[in-house]
N, C-alpha and C. Protein backbone atom coordinates (compact mmCIF):
# COMPACT_ATOMS: atom_id res chain seq x y z
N UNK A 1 40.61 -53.52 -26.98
CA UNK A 1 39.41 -53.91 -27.70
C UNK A 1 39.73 -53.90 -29.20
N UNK A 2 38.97 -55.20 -29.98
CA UNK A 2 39.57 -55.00 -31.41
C UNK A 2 38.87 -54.13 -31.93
N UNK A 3 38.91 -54.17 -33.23
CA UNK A 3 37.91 -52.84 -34.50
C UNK A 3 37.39 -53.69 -34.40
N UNK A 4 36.78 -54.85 -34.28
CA UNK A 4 35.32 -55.55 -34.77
C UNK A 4 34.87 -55.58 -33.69
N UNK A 5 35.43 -55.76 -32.44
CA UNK A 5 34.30 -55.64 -30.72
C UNK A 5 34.10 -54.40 -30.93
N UNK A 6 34.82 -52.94 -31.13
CA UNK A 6 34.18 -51.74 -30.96
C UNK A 6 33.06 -51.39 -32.10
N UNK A 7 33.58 -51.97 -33.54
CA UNK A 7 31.72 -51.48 -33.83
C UNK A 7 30.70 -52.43 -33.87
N UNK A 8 30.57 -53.29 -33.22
CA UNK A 8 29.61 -54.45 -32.32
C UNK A 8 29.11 -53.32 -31.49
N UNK A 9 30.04 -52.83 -30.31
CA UNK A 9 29.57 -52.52 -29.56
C UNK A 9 29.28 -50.79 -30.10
N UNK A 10 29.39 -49.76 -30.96
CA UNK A 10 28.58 -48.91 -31.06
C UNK A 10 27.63 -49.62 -31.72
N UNK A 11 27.56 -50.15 -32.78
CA UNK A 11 26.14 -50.27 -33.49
C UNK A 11 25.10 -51.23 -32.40
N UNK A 12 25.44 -51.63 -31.56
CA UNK A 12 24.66 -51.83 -30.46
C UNK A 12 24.12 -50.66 -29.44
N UNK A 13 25.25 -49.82 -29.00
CA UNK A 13 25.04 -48.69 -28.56
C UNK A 13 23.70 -47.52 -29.61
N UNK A 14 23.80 -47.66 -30.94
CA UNK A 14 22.98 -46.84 -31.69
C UNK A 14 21.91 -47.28 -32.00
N UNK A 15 21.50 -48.61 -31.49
CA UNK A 15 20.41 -49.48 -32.12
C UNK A 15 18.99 -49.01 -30.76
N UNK A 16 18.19 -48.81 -30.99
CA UNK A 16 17.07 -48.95 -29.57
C UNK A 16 16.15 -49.53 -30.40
N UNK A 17 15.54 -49.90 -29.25
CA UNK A 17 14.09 -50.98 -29.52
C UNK A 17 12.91 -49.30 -28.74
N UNK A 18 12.35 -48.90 -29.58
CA UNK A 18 11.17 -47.83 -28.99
C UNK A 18 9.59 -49.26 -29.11
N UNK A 19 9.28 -49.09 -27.95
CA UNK A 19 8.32 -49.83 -27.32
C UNK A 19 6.85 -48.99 -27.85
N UNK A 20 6.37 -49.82 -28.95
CA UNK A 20 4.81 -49.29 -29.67
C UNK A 20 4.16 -48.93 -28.88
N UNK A 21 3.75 -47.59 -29.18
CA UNK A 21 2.03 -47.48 -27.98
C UNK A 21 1.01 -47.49 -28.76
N UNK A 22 -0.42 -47.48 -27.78
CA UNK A 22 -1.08 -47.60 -27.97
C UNK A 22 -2.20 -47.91 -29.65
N UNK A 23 -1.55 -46.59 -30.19
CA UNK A 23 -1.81 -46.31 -31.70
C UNK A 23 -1.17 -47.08 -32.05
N UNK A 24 -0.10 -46.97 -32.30
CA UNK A 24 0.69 -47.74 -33.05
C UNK A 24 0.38 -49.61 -33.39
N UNK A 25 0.24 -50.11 -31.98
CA UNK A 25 -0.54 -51.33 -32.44
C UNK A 25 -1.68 -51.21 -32.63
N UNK A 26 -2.51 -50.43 -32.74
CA UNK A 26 -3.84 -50.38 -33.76
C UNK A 26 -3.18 -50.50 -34.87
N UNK A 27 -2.84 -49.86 -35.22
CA UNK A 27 -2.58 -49.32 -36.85
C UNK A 27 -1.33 -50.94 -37.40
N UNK A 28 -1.11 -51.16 -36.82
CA UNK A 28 0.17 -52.52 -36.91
C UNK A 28 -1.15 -54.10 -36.88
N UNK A 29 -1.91 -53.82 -36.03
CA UNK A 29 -2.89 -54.56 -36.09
C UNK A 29 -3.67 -54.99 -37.53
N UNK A 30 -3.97 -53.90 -38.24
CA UNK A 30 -4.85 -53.68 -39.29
C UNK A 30 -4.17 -53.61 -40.27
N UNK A 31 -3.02 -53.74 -40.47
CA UNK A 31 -1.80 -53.98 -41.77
C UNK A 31 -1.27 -52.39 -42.38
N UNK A 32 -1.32 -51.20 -41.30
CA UNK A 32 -0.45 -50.27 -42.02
C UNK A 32 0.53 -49.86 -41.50
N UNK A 33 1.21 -49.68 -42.59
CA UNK A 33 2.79 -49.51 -42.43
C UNK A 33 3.00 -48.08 -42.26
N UNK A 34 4.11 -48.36 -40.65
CA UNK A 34 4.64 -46.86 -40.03
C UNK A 34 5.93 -47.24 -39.14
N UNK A 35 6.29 -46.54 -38.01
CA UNK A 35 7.37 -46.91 -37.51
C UNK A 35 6.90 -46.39 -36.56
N UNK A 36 7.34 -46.93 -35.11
CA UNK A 36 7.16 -46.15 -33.93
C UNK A 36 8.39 -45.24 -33.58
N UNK A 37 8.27 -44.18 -33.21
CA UNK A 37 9.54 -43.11 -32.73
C UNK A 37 9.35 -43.06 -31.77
N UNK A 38 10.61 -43.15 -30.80
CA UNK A 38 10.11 -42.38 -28.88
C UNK A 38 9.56 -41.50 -29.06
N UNK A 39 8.79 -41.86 -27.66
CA UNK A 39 7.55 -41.12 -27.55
C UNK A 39 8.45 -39.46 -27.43
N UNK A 40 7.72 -38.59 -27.24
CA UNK A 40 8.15 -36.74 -26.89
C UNK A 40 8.35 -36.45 -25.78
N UNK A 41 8.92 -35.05 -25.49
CA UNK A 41 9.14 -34.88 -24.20
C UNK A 41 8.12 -34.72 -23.33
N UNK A 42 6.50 -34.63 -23.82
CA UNK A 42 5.53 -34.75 -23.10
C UNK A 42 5.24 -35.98 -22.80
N UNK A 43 5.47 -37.30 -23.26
CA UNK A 43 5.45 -38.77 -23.44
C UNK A 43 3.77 -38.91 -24.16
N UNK A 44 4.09 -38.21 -25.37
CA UNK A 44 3.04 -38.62 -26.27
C UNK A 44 3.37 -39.46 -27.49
N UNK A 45 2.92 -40.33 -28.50
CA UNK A 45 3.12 -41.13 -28.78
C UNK A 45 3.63 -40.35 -30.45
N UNK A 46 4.80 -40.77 -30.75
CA UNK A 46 5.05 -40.95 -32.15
C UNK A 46 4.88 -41.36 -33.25
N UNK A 47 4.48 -41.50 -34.25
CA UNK A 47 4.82 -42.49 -35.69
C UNK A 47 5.23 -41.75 -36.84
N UNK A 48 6.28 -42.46 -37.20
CA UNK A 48 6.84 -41.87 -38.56
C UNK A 48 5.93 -42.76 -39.93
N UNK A 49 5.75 -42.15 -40.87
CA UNK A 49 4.39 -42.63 -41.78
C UNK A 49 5.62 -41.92 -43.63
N UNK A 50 5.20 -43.03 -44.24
CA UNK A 50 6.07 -42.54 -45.28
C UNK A 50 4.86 -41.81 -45.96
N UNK A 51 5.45 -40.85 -47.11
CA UNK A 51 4.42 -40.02 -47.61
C UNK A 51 3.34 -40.59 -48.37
N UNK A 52 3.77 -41.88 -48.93
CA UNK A 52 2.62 -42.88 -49.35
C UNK A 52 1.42 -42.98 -48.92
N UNK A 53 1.99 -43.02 -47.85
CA UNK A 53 0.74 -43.94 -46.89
C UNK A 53 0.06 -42.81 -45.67
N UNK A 54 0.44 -41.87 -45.83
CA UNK A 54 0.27 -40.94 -44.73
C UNK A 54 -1.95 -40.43 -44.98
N UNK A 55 -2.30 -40.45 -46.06
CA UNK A 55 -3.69 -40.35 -46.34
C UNK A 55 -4.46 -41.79 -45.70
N UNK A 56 -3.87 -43.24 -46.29
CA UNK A 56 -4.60 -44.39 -46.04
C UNK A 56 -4.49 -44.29 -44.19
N UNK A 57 -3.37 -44.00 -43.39
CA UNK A 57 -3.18 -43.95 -42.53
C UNK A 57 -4.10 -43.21 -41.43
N UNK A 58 -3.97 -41.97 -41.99
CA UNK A 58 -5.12 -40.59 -41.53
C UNK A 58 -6.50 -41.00 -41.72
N UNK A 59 -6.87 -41.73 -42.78
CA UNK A 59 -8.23 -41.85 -42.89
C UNK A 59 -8.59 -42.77 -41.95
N UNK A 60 -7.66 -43.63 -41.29
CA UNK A 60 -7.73 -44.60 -40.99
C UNK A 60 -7.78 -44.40 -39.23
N UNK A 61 -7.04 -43.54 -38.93
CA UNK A 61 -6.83 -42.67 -37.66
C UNK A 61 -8.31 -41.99 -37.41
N UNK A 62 -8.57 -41.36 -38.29
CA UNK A 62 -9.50 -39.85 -37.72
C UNK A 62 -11.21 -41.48 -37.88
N UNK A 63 -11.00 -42.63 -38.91
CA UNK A 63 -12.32 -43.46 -37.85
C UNK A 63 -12.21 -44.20 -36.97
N UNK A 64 -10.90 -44.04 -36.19
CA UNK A 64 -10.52 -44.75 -35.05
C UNK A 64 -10.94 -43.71 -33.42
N UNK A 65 -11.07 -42.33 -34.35
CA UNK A 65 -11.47 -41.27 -33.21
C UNK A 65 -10.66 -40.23 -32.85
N UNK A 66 -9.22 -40.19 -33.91
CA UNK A 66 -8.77 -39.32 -33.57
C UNK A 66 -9.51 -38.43 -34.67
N UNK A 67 -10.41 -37.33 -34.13
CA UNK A 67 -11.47 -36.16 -34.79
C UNK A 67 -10.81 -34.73 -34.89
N UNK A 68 -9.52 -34.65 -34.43
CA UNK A 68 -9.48 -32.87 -34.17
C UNK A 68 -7.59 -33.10 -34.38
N UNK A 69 -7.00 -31.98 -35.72
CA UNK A 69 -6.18 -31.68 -35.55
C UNK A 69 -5.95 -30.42 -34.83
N UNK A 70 -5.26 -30.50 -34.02
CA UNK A 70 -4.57 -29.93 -33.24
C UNK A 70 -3.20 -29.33 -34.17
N UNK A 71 -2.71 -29.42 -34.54
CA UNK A 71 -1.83 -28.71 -35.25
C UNK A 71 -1.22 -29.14 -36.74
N UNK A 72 -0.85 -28.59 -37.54
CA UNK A 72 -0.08 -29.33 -38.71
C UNK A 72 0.92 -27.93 -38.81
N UNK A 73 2.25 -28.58 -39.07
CA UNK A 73 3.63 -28.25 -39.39
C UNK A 73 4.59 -28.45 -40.31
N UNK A 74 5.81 -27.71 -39.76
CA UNK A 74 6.86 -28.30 -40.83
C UNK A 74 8.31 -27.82 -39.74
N UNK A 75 9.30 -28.70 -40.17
CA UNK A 75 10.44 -28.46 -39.77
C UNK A 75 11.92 -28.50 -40.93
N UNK A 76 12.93 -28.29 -40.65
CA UNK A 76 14.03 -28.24 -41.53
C UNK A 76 15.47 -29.01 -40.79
N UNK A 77 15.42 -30.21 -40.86
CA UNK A 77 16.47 -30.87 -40.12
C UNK A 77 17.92 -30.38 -40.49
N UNK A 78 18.18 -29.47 -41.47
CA UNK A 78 19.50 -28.47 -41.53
C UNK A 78 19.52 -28.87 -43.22
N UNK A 79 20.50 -27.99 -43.22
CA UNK A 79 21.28 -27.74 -45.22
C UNK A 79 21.77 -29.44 -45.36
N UNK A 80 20.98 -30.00 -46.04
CA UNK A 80 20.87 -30.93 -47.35
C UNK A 80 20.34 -31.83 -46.67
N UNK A 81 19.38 -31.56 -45.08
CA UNK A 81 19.12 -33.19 -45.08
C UNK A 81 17.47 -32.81 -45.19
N UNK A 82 16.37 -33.82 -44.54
CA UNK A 82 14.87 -33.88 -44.87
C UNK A 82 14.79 -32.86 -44.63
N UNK A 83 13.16 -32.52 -44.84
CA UNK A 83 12.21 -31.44 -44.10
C UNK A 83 11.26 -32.56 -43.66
N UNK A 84 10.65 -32.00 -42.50
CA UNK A 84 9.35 -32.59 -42.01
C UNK A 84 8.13 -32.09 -41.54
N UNK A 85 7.37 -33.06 -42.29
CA UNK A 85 5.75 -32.44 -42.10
C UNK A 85 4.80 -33.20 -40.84
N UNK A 86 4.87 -32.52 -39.65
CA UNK A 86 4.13 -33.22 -38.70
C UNK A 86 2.53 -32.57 -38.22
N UNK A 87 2.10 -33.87 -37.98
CA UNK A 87 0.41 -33.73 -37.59
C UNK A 87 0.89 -33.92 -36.43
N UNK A 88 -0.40 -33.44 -35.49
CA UNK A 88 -0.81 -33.44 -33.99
C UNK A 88 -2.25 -33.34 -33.63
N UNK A 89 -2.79 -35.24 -33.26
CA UNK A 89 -4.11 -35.48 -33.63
C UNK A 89 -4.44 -35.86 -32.12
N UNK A 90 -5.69 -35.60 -31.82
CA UNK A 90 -6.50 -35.70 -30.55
C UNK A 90 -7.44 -36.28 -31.04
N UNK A 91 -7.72 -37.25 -30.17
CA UNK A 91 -8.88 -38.08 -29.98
C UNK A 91 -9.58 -37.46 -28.95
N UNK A 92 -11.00 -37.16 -29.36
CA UNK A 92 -11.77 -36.03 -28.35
C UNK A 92 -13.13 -36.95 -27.81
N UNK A 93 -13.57 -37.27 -27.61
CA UNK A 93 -14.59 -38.06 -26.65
C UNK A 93 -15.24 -37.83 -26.08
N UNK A 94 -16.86 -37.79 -25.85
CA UNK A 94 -17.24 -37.26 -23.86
C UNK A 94 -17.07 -38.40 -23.32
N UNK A 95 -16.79 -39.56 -23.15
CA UNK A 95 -16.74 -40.30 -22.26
C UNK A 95 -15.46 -41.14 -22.21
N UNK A 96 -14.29 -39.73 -22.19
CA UNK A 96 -12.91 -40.08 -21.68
C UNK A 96 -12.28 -38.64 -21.26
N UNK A 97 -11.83 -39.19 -20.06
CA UNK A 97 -11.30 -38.18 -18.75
C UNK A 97 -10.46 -36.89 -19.82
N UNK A 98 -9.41 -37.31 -20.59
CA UNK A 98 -8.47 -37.15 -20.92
C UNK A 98 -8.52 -37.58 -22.71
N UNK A 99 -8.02 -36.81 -23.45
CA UNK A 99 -7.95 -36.63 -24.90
C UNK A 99 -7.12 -37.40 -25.02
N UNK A 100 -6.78 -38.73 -25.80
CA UNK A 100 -5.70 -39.64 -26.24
C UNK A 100 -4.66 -38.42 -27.33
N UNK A 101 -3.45 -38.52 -27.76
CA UNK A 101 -3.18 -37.55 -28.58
C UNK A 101 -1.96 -38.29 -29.30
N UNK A 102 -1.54 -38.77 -30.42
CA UNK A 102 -0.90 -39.03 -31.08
C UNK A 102 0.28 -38.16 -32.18
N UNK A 103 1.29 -37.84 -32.14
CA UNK A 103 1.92 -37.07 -33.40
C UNK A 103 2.48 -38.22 -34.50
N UNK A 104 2.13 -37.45 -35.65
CA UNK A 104 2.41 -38.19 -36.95
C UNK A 104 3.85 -37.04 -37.91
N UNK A 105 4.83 -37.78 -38.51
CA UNK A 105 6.31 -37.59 -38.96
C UNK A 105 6.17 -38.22 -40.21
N UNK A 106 5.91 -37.51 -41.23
CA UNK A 106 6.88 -37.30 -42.46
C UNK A 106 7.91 -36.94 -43.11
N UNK A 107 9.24 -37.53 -43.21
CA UNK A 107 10.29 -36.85 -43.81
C UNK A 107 10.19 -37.25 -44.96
N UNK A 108 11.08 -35.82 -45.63
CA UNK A 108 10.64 -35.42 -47.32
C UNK A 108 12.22 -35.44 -47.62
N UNK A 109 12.10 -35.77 -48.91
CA UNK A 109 13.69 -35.47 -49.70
C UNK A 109 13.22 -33.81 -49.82
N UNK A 110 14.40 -33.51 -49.46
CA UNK A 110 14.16 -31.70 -49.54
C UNK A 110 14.45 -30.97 -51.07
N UNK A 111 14.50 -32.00 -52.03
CA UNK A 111 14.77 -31.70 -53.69
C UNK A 111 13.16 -31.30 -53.94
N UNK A 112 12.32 -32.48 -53.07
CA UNK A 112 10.92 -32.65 -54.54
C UNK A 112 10.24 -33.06 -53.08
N UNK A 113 10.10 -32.04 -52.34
CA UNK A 113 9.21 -32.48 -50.56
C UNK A 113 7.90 -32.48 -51.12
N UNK A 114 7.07 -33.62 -51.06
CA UNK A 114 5.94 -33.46 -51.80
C UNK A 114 5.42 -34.75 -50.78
N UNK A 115 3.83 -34.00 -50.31
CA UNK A 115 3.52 -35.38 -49.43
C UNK A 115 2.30 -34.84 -49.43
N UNK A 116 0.73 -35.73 -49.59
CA UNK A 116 -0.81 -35.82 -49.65
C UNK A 116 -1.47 -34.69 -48.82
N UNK A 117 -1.82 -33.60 -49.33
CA UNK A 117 -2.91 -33.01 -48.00
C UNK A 117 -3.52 -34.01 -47.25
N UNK A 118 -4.18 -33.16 -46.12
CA UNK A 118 -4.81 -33.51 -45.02
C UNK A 118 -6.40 -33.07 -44.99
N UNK A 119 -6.52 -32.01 -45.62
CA UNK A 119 -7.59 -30.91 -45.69
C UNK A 119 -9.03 -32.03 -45.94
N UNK A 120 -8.89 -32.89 -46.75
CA UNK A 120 -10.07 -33.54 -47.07
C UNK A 120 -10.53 -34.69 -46.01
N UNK A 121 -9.94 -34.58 -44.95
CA UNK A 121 -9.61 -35.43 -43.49
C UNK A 121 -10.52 -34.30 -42.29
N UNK A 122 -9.48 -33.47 -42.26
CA UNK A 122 -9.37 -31.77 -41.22
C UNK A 122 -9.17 -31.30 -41.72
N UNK A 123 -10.23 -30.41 -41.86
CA UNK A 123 -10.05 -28.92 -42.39
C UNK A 123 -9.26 -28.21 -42.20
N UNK A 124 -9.37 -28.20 -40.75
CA UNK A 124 -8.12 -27.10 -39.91
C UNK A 124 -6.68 -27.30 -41.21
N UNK A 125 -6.69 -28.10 -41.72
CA UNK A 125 -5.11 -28.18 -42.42
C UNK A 125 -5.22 -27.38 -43.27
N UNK A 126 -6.21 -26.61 -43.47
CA UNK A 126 -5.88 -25.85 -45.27
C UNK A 126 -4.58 -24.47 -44.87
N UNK A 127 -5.09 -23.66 -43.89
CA UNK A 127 -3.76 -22.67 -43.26
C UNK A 127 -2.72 -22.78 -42.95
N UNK A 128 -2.99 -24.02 -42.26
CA UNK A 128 -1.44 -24.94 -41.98
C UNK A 128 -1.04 -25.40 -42.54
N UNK A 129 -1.13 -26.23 -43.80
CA UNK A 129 -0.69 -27.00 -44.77
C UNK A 129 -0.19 -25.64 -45.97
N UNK A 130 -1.05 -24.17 -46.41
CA UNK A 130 -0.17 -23.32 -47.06
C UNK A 130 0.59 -22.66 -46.05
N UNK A 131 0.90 -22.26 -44.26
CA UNK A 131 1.92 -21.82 -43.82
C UNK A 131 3.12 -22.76 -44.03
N UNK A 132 3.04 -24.10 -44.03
CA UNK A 132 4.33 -24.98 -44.14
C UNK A 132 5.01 -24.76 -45.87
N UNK A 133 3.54 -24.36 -46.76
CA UNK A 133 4.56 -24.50 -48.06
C UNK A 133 5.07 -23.39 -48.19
N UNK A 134 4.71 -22.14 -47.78
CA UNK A 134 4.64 -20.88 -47.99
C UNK A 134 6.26 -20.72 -47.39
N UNK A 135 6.64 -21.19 -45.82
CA UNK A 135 7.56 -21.43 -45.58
C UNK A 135 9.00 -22.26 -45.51
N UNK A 136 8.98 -23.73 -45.86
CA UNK A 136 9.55 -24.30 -46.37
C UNK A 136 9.06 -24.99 -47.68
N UNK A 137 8.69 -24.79 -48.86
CA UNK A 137 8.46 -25.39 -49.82
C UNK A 137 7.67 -26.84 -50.10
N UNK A 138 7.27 -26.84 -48.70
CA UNK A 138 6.44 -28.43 -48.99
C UNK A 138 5.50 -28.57 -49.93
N UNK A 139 5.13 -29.13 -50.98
CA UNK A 139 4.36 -29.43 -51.80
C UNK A 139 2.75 -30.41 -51.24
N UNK A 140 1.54 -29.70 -50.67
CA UNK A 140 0.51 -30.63 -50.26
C UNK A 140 -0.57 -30.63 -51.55
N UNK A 141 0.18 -31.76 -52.04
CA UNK A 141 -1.26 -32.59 -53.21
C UNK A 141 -2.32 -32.34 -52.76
N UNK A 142 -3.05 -32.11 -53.58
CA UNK A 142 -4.80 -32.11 -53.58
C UNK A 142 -5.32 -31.21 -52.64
N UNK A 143 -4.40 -30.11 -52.20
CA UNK A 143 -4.78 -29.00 -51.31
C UNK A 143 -5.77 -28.03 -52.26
N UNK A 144 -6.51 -27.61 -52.30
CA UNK A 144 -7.33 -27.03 -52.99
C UNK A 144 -6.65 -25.51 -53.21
N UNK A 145 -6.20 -24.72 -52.06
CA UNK A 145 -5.47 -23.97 -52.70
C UNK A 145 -4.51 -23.41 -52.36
N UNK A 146 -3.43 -24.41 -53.31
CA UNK A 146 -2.26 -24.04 -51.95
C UNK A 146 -1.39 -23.23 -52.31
N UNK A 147 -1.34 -21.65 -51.84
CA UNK A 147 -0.61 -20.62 -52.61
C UNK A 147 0.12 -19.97 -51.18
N UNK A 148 0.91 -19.18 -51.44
CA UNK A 148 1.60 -18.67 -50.40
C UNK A 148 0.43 -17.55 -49.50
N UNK A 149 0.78 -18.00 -47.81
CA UNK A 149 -0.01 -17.14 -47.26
C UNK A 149 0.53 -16.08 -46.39
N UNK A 150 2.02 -16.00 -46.09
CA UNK A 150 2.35 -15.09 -45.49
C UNK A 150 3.45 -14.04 -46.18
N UNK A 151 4.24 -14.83 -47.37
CA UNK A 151 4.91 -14.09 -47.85
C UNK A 151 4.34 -13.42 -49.09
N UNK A 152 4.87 -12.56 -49.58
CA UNK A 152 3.94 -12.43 -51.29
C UNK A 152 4.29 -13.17 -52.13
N UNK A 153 3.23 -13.06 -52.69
CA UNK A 153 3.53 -14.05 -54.15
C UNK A 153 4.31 -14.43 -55.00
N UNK A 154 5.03 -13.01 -54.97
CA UNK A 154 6.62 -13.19 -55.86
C UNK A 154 7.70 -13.68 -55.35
N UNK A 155 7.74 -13.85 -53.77
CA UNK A 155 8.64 -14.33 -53.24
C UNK A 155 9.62 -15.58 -53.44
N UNK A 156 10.66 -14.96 -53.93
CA UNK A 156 12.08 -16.38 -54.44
C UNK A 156 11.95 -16.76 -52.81
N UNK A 157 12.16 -17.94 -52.96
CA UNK A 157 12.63 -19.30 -51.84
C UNK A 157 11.72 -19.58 -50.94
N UNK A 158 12.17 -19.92 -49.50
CA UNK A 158 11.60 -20.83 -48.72
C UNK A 158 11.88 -20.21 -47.47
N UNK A 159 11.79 -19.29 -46.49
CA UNK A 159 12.18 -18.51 -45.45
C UNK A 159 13.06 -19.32 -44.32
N UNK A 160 12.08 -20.74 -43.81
CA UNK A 160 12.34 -21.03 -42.96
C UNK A 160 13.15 -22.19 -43.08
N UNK A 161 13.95 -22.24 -44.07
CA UNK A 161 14.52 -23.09 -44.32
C UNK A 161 16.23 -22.92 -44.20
N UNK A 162 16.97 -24.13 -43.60
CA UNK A 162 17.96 -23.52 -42.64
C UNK A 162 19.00 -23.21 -43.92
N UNK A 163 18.89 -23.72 -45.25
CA UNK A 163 20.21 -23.37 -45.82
C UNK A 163 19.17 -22.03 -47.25
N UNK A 164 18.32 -21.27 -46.18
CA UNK A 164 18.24 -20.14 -47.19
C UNK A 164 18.97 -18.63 -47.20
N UNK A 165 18.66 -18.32 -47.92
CA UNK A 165 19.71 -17.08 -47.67
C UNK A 165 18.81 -15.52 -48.66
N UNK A 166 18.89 -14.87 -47.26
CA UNK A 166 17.97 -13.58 -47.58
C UNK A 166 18.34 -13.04 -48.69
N UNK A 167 17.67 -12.17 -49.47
CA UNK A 167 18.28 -11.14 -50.67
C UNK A 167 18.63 -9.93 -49.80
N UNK A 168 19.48 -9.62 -50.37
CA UNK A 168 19.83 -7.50 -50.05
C UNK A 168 18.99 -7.26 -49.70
N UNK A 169 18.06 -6.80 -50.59
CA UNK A 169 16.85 -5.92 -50.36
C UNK A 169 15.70 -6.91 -50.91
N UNK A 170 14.17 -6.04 -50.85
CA UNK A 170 13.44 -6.64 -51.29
C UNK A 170 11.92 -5.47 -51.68
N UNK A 171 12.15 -5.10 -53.44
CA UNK A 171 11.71 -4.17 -54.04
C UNK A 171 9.87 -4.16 -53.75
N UNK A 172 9.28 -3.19 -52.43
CA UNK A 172 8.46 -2.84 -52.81
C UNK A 172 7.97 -2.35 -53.73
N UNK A 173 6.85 -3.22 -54.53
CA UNK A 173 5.92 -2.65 -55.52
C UNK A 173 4.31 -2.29 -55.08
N UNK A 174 3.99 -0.81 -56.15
CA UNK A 174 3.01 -0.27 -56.12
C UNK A 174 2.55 -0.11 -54.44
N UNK A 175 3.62 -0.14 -53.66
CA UNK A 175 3.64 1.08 -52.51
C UNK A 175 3.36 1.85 -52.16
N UNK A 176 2.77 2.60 -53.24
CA UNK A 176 1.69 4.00 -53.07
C UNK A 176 0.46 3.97 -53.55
């Protein structure tokens, strides 16, 4: 096989076509821009949403019926690459068997991770949106108050973040 049939044939091998669901052509329908990701290991539906657009998107979601976050997060794809901030939205209904449920993917440059609260959407995000900064450094705009909630206040760095690195110790004050 030459060097030009073999990377034909990986960059064919690395290429997939992920087949839009449901959401996704809503939202493709109505002119906003996202990407579909395979679906999860539960086969729930993906979209990756750049940080731009992740508010016009949400607002745009929660009057389509998805009403209830279900979770907001963060992850650390390893030392120097994104972090990511994911939603997990249910569409709640009485007159459907079954909750439709969509997850939403933001990746952040991990220099300046800075991407729109949610809080003025779902509430539920105000705890979740300061556990993600509190723990990896995500920056959520227009969070009303987004201060660290599990570590203290003085705390240097980002805990959960894969290229951090603990101190020695760590000087209790006014302890007594």
């Amino acid at each position: 096989m030459t060097e030009e049939n073999q990377e034909n044939v990986e960059t064919t091998e690395n290429t997939e076509i992920v087949e839009a669901g449901e959401t996704s052509k809503w939202l493709t329908e109505n002119g906003f821009d996202h990407q579909s990701l395979e679906k999860d290991h539960s086969g729930i539906e993906l979209i990756q949403v750049e940080s731009e657009y992740l508010l016009p998107i949400c607002t745009a979601l929660y009057a389509y019926g998805f009403n209830y976050l279900q979770c907001q997060g963060a992850y650390d794809l390893g030392p120097g690459k994104e972090l990511v901030s994911f939603y997990h939205l249910i569409r709640v209904s009485d007159n459907a068997d079954t909750p439709q449920e969509v997850r939403i993917k933001v990746f952040l440059n991990r220099e300046e991770p800075k991407v729109p609260s949610v809080y003025w959407i779902w509430k539920a995000a105000d705890w979740q949106e300061r556990e993600s900064y509190d723990m990896y450094g995500i920056i959520y705009e227009g969070h009303p108050n987004l201060k660290r909630i599990l570590m203290n206040e003085d705390w240097i760095g980002w805990p959960l973040r894969k290229d951090y690195i603990s101190p020695d110790f760590y000087e209790l004050q006014d302890a007594y």
